[in-house]
Protein backbone atom coordinates (compact mmCIF):
# COMPACT_ATOMS: atom_id res chain seq x y z
CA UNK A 1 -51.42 48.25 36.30
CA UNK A 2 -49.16 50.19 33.72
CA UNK A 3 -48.31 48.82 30.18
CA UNK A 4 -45.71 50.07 27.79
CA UNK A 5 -47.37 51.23 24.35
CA UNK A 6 -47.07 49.22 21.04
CA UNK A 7 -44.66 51.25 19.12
CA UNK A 8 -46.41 52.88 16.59
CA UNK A 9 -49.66 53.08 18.36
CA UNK A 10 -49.18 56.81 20.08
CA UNK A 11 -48.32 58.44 16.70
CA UNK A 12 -51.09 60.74 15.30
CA UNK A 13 -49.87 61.74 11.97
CA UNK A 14 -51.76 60.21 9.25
CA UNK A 15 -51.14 57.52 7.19
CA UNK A 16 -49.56 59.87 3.93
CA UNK A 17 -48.05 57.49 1.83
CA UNK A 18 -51.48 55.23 1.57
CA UNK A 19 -53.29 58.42 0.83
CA UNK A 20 -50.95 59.25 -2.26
CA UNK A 21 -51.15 55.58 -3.62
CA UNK A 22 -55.03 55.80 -3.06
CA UNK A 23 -54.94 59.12 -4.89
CA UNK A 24 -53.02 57.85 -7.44
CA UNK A 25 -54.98 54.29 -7.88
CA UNK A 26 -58.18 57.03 -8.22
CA UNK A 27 -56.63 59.10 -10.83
CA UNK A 28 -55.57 56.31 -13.07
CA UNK A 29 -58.71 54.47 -12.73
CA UNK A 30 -60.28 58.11 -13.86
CA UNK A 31 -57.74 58.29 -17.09
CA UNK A 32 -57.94 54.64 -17.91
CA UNK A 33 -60.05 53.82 -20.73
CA UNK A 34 -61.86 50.46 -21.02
CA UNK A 35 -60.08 48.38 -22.96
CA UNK A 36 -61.71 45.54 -24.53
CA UNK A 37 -60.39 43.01 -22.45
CA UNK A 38 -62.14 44.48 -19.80
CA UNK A 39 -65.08 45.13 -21.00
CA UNK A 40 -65.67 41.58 -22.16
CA UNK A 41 -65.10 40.45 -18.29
CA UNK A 42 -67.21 42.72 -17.30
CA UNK A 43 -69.70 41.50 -19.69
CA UNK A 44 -69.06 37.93 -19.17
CA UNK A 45 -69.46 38.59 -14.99
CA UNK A 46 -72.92 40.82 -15.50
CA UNK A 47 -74.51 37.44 -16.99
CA UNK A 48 -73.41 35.67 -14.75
CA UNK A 49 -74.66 37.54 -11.81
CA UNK A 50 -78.00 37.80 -13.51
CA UNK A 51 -78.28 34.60 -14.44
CA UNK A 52 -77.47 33.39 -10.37
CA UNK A 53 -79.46 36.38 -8.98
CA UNK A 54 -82.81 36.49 -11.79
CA UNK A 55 -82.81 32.75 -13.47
CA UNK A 56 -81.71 30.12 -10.74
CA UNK A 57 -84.24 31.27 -8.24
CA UNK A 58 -87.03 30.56 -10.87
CA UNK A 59 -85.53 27.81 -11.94
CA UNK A 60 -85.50 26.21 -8.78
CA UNK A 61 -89.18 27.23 -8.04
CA UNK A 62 -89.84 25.42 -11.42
CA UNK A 63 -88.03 22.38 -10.38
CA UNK A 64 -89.68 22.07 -7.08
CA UNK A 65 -92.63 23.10 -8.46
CA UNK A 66 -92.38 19.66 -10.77
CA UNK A 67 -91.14 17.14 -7.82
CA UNK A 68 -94.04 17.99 -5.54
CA UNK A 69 -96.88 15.56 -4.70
CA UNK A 70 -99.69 17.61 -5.71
């Protein structure tokens, strides 16, 4: 049984123009400074993340801990 290709699909020339932007989104991240916006975000998200990842899971073995029978 034949089928007709999807256009498009029997090209084999790369994808150029989302090279460049990636190129380009690479290079500005590289000459970007932090501003301080930014770096109070990123600040702000770290404690967070530790606080889910390192404290809650203690926490919660604390609380248990208390509400058991024993």
């Amino acid at each position: 049984m034949a089928t007709t290709p999807i256009s498009g699909s029997d090209s084999t020339t790369p994808a150029t123009n989302d090279e460049a932007q990636f190129n380009a989104a690479v290079d500005n991240a590289q000459n970007g400074g932090m501003t301080p916006e930014l770096e109070e975000m990123m600040v702000s998200g770290a404690i967070s993340i530790g606080g889910q990842m390192i404290i809650m899971p203690r926490a919660n073995d604390i609380l248990n801990e208390a509400m058991s029978d024993e």
